[in-house]
N, C-alpha and C. Protein backbone atom coordinates (compact mmCIF):
# COMPACT_ATOMS: atom_id res chain seq x y z
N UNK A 1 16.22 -31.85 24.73
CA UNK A 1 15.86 -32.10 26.11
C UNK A 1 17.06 -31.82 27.01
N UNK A 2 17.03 -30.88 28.12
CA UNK A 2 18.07 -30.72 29.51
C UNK A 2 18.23 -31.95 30.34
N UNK A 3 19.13 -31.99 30.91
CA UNK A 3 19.48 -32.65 31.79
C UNK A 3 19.05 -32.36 33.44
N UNK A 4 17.87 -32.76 34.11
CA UNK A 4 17.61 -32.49 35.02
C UNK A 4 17.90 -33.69 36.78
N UNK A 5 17.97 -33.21 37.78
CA UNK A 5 18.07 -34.41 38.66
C UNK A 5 17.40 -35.58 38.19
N UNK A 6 17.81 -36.39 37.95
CA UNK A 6 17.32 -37.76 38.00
C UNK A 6 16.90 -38.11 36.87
N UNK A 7 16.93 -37.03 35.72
CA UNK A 7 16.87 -37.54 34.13
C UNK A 7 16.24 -36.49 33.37
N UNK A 8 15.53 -37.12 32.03
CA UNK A 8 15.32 -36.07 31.37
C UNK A 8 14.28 -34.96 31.27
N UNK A 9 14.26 -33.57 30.82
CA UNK A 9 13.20 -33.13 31.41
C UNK A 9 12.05 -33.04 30.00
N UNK A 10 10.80 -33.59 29.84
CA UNK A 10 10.16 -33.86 29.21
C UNK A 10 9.30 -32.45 29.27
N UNK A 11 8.35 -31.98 27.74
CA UNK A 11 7.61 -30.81 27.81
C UNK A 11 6.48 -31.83 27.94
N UNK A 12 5.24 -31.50 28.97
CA UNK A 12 4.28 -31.85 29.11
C UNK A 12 2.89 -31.59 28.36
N UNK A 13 2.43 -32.34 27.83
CA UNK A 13 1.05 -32.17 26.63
C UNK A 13 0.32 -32.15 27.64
N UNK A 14 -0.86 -30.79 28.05
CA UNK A 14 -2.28 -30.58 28.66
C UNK A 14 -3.45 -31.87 28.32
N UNK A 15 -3.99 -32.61 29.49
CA UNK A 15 -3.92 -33.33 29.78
C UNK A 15 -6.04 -33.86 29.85
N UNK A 16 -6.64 -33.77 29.41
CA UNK A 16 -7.94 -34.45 30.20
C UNK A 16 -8.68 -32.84 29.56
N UNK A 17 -9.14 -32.52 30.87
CA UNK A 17 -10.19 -31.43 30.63
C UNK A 17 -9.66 -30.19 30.10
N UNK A 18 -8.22 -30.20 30.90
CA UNK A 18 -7.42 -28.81 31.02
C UNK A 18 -7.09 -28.54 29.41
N UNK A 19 -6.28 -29.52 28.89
CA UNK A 19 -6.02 -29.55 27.58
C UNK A 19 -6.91 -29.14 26.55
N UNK A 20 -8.67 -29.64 27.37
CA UNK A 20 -9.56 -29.84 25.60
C UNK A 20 -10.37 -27.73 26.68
N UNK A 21 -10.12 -27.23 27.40
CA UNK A 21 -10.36 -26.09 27.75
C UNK A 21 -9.53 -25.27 27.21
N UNK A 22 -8.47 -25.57 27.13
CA UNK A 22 -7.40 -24.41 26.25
C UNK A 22 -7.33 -24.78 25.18
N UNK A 23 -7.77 -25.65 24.38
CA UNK A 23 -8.14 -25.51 22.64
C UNK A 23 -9.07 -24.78 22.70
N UNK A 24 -10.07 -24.50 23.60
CA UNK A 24 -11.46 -24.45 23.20
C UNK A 24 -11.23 -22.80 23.35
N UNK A 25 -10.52 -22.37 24.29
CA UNK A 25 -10.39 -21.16 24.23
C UNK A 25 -9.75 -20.47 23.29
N UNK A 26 -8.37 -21.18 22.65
CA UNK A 26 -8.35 -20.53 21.69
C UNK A 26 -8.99 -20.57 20.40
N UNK A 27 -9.79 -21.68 19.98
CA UNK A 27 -10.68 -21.39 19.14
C UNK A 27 -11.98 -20.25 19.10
N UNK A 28 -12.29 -20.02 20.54
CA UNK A 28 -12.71 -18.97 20.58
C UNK A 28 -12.87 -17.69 20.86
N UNK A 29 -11.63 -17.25 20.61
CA UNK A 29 -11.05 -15.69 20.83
C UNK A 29 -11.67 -14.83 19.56
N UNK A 30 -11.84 -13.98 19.98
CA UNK A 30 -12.50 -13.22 18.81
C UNK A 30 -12.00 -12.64 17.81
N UNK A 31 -12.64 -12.89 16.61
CA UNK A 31 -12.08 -12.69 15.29
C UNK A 31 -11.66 -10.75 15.34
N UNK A 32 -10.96 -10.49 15.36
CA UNK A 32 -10.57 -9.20 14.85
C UNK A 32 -11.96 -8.05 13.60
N UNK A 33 -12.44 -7.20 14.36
CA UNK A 33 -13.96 -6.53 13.63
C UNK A 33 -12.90 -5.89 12.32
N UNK A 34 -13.90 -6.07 11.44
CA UNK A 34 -13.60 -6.05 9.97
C UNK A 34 -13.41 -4.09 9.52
N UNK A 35 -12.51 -3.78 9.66
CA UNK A 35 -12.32 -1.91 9.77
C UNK A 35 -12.54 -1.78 8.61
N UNK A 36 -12.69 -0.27 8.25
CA UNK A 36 -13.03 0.10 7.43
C UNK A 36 -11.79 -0.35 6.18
N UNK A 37 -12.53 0.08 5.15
CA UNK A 37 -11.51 0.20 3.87
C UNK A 37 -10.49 1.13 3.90
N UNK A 38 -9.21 0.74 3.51
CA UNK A 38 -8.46 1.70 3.47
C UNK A 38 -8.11 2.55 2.35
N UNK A 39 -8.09 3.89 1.61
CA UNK A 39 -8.52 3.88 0.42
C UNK A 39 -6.84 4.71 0.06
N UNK A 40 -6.43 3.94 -1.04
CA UNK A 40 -5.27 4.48 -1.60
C UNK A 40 -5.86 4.77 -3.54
N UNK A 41 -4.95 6.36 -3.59
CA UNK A 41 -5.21 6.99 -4.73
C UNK A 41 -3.98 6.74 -5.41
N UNK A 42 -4.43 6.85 -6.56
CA UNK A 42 -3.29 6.64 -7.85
C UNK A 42 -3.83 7.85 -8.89
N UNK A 43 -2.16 8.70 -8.99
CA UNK A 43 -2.99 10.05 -9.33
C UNK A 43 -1.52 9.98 -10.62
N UNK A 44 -1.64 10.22 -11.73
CA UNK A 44 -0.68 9.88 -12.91
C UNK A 44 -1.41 11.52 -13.66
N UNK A 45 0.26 11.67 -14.25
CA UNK A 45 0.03 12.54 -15.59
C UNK A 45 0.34 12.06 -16.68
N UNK A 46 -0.45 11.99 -17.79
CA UNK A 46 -0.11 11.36 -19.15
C UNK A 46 1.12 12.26 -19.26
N UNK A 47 2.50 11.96 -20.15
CA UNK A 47 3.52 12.64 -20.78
C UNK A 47 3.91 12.04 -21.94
N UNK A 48 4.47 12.31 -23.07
CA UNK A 48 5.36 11.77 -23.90
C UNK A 48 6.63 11.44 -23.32
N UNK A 49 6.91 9.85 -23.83
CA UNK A 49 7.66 9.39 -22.96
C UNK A 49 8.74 9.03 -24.51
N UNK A 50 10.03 8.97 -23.78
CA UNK A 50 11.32 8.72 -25.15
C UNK A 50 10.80 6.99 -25.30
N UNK A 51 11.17 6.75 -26.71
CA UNK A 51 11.25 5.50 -27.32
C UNK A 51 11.90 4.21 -26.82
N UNK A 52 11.91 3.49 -26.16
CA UNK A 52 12.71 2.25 -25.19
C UNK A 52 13.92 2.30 -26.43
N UNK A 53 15.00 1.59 -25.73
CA UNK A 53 15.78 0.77 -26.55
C UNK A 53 15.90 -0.05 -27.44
N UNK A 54 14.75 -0.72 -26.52
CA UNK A 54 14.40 -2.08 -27.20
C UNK A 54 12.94 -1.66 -27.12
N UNK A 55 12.45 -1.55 -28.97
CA UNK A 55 11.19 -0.84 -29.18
C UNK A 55 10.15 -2.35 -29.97
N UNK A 56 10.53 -3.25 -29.68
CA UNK A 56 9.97 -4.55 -29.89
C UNK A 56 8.63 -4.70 -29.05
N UNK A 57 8.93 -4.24 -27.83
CA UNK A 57 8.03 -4.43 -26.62
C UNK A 57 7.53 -3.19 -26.18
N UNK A 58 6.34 -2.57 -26.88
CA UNK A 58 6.09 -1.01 -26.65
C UNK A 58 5.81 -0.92 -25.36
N UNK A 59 5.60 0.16 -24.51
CA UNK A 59 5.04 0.32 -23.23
C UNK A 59 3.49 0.73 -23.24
N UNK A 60 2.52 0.12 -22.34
CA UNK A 60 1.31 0.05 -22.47
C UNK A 60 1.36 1.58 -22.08
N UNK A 61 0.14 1.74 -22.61
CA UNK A 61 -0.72 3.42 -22.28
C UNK A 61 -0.93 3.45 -20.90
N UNK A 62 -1.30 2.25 -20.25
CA UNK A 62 -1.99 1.91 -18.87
C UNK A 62 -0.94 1.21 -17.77
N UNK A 63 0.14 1.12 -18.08
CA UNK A 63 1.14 0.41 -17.77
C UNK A 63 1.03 0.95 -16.16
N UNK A 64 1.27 2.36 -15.44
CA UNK A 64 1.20 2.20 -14.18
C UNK A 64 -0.37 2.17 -13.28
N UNK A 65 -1.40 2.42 -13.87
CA UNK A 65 -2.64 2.02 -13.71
C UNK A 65 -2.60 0.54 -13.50
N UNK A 66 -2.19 0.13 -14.47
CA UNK A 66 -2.13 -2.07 -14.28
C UNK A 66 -1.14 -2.01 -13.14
N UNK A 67 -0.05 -1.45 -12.97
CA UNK A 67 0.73 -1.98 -11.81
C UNK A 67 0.23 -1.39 -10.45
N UNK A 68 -0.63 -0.54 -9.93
CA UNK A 68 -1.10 0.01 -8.91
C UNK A 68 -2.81 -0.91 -8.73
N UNK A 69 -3.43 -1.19 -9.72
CA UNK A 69 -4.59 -2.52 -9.49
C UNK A 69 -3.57 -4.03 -8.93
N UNK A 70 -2.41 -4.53 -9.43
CA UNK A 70 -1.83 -5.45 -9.27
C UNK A 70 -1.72 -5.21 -7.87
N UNK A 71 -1.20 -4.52 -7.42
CA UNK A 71 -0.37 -4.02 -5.74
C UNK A 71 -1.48 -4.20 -5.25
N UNK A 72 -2.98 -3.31 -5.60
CA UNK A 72 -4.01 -3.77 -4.56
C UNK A 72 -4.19 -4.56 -4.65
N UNK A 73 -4.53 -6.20 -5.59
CA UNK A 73 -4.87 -6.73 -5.46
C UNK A 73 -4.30 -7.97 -4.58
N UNK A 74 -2.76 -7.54 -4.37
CA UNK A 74 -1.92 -8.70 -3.39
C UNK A 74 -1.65 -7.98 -1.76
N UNK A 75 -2.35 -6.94 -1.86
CA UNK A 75 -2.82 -6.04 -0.27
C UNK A 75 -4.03 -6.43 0.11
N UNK A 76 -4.95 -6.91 -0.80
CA UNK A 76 -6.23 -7.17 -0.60
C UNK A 76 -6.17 -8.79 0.01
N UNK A 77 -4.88 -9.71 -0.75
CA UNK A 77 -4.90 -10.67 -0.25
C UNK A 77 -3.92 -11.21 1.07
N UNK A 78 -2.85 -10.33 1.30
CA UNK A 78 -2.64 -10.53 2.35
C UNK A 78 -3.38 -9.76 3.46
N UNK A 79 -3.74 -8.77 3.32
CA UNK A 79 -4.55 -7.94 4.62
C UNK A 79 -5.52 -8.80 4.92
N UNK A 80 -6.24 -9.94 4.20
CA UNK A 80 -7.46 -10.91 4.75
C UNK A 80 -6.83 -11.55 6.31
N UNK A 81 -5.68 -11.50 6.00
CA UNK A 81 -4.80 -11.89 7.64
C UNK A 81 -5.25 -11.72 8.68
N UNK A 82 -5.15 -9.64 8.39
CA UNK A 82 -4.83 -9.36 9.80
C UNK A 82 -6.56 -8.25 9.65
N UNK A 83 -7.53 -8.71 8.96
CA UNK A 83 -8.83 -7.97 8.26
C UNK A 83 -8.42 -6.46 7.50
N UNK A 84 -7.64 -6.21 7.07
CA UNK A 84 -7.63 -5.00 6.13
C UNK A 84 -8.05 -5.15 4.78
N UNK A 85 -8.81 -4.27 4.54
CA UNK A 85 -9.00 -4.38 2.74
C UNK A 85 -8.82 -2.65 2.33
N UNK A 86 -8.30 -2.77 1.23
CA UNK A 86 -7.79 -1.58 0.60
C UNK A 86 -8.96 -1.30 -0.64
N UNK A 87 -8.93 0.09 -0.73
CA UNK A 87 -9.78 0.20 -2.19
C UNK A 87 -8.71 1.10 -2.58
N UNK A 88 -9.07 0.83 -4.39
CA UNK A 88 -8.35 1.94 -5.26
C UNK A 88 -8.93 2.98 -5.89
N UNK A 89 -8.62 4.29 -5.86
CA UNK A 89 -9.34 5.31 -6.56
C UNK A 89 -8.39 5.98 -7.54
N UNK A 90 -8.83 6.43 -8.81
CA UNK A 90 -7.46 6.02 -9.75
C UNK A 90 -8.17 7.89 -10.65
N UNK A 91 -6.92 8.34 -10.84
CA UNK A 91 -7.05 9.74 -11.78
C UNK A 91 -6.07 10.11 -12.35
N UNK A 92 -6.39 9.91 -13.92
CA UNK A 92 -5.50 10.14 -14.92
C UNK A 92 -5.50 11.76 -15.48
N UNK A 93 -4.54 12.50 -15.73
CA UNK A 93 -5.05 13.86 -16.30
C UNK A 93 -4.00 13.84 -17.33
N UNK A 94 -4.44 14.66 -18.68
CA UNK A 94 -3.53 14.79 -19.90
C UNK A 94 -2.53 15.99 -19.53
N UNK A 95 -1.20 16.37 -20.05
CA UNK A 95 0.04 16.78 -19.86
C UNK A 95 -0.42 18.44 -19.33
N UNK A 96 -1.81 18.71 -20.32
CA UNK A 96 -2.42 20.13 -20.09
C UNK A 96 -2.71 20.72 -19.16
N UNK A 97 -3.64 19.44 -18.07
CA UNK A 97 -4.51 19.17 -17.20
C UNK A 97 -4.53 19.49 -15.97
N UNK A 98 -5.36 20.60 -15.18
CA UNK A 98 -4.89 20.55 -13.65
C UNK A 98 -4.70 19.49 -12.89
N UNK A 99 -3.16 18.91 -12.28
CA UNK A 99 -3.22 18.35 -11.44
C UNK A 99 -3.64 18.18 -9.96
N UNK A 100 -3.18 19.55 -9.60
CA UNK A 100 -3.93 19.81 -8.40
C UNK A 100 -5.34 19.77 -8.23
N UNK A 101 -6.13 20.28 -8.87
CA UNK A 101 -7.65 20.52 -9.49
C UNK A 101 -8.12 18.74 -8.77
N UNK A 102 -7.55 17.98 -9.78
CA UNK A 102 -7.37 16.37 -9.93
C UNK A 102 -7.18 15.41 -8.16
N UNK A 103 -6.38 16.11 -7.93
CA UNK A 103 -5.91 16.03 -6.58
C UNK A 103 -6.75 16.30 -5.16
N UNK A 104 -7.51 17.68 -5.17
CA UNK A 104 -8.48 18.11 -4.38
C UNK A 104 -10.01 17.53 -4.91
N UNK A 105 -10.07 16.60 -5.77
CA UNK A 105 -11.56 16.10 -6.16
C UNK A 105 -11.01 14.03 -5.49
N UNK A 106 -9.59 14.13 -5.06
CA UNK A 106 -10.08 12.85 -4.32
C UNK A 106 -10.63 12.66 -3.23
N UNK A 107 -10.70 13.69 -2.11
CA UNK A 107 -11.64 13.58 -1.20
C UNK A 107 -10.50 14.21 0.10
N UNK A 108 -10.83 13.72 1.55
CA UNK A 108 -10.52 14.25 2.45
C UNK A 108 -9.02 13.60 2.59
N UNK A 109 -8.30 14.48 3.63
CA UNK A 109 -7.04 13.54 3.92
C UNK A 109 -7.69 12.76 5.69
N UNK A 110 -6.88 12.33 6.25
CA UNK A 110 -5.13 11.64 6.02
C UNK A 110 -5.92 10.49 4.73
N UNK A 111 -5.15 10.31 3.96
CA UNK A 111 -5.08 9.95 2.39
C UNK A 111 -3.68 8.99 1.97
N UNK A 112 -3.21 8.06 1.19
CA UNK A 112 -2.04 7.82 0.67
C UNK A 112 -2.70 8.08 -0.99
N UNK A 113 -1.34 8.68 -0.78
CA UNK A 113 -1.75 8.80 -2.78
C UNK A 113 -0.05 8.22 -3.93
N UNK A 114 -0.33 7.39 -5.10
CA UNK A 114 0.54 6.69 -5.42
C UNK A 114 0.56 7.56 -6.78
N UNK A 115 1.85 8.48 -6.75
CA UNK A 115 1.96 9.73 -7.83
C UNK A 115 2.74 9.24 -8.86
N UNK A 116 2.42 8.96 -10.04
CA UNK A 116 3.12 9.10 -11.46
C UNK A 116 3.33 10.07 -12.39
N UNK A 117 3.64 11.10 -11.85
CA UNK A 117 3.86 12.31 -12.59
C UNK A 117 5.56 12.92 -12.05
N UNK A 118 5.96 13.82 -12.91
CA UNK A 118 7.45 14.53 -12.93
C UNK A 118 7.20 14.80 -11.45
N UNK A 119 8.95 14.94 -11.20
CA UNK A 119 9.27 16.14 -9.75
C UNK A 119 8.62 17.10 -9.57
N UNK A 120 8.29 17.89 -10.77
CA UNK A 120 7.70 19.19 -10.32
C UNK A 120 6.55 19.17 -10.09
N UNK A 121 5.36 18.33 -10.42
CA UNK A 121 3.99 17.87 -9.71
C UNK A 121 4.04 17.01 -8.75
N UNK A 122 5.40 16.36 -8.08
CA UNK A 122 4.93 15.99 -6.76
C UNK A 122 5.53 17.29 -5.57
N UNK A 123 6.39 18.29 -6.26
CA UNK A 123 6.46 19.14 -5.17
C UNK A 123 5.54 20.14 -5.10
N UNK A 124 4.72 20.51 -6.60
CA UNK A 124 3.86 21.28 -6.10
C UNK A 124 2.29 20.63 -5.38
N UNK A 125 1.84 19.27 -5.36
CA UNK A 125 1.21 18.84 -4.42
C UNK A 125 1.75 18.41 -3.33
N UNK A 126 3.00 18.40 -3.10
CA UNK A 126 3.33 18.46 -1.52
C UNK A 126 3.02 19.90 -0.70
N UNK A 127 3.33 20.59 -1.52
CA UNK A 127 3.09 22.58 -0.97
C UNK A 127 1.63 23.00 -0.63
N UNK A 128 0.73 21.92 -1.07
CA UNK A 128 -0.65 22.54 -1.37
C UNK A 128 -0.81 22.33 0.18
N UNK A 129 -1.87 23.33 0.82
CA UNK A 129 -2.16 23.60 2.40
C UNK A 129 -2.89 21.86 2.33
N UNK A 130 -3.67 21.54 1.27
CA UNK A 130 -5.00 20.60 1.48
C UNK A 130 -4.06 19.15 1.73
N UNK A 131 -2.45 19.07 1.09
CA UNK A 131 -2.03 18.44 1.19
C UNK A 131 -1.66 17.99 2.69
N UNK A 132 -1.55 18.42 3.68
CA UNK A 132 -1.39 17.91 5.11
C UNK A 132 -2.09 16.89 5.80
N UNK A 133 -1.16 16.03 6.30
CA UNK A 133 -1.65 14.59 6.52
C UNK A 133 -1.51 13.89 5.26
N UNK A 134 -1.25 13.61 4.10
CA UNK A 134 -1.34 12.95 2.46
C UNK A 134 0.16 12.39 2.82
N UNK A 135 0.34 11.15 2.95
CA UNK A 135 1.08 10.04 2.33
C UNK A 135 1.63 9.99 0.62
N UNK A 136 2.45 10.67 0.46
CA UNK A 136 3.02 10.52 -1.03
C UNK A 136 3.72 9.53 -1.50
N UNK A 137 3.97 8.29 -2.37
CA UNK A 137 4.35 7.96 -2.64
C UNK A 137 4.84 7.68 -4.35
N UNK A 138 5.97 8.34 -4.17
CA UNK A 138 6.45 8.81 -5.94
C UNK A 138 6.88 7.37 -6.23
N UNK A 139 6.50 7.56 -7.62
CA UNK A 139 6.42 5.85 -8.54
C UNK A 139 7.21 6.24 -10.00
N UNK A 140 6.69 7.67 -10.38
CA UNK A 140 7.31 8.10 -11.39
C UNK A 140 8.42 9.12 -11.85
N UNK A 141 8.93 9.77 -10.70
CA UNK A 141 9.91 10.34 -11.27
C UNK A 141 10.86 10.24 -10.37
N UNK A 142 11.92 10.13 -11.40
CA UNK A 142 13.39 9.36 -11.02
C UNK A 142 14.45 10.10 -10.21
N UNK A 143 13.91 11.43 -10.39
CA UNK A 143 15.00 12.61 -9.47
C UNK A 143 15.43 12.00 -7.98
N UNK A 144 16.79 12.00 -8.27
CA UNK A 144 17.41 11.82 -6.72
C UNK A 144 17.02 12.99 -5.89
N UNK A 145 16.86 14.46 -6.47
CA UNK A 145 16.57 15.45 -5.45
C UNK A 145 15.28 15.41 -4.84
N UNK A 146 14.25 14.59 -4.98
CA UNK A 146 13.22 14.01 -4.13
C UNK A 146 13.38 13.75 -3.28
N UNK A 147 14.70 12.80 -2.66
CA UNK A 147 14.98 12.28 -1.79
C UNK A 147 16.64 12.76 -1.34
N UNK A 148 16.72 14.09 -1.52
CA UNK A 148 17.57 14.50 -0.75
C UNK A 148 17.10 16.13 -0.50
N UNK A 149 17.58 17.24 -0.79
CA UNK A 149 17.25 18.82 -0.88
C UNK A 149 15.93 18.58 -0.87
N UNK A 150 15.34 18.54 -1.50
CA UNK A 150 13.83 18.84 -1.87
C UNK A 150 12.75 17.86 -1.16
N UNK A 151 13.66 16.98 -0.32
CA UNK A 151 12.92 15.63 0.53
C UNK A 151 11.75 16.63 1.88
């Protein structure tokens, strides 16, 4: 509390009608309309991967599939906030496999897509024309030149 002429200056609590009118209003401001889904892809290449260190604790087959359902599912629970809900659309292809092919069967852009495959399949779906507007986000390969020259 300040020090004002003649004493202290008190914050005033809304009072009678005025008070129970401005609860009432903000209880009824309108809920935010429920937008569409937002749809994020998870697009992985199977590879042979080297043996851990520690080979006690194998690595699941599905291991970044489970961690990209996990992520939606704690986007799904905070976006109830602000009304966003996310869906996941998920495509696995073997080491053989067109990726791109894989890539142009998820649908239209602007798009985010969550890539687990080498450097060299996220630069050649960055190059693709269809790719414009696509949100990339690399999960699986470790190259610093992603994020520098080749950024």
């Amino acid at each position: 509390m300040g020090k004002r002429r003649g004493g202290p200056v008190r914050a005033r609590k809304p009072r009678g009608r005025a008070g129970s009118v401005g609860r009432l209003r903000l209880g009824l401001l309108p809920v935010a309309a429920q937008a569409e889904p937002l749809a994020i892809h998870y697009l992985e290449r199977r590879i042979e991967r080297p043996t851990p260190l520690n080979n006690e604790d194998p690595i699941p087959n599905d291991e970044g599939l489970k961690g990209a359902e996990l992520g939606l599912k704690y986007s799904n629970a905070t976006g109830r906030f602000v009304s966003l809900t996310f869906t996941l659309g998920s495509r696995v292809v073997g080491p053989d496999e067109d990726l791109r092919a894989a890539f142009r069967a998820l649908g239209e852009t602007p798009r985010f897509v969550v890539l687990n495959v080498p450097a060299e399949d996220v630069l050649a779906l960055a190059d693709m024309p269809e790719a414009k507007g696509t949100v990339f986000l690399n999960v699986g390969a470790p190259d610093s030149r992603l994020r520098e020259a080749d950024c």
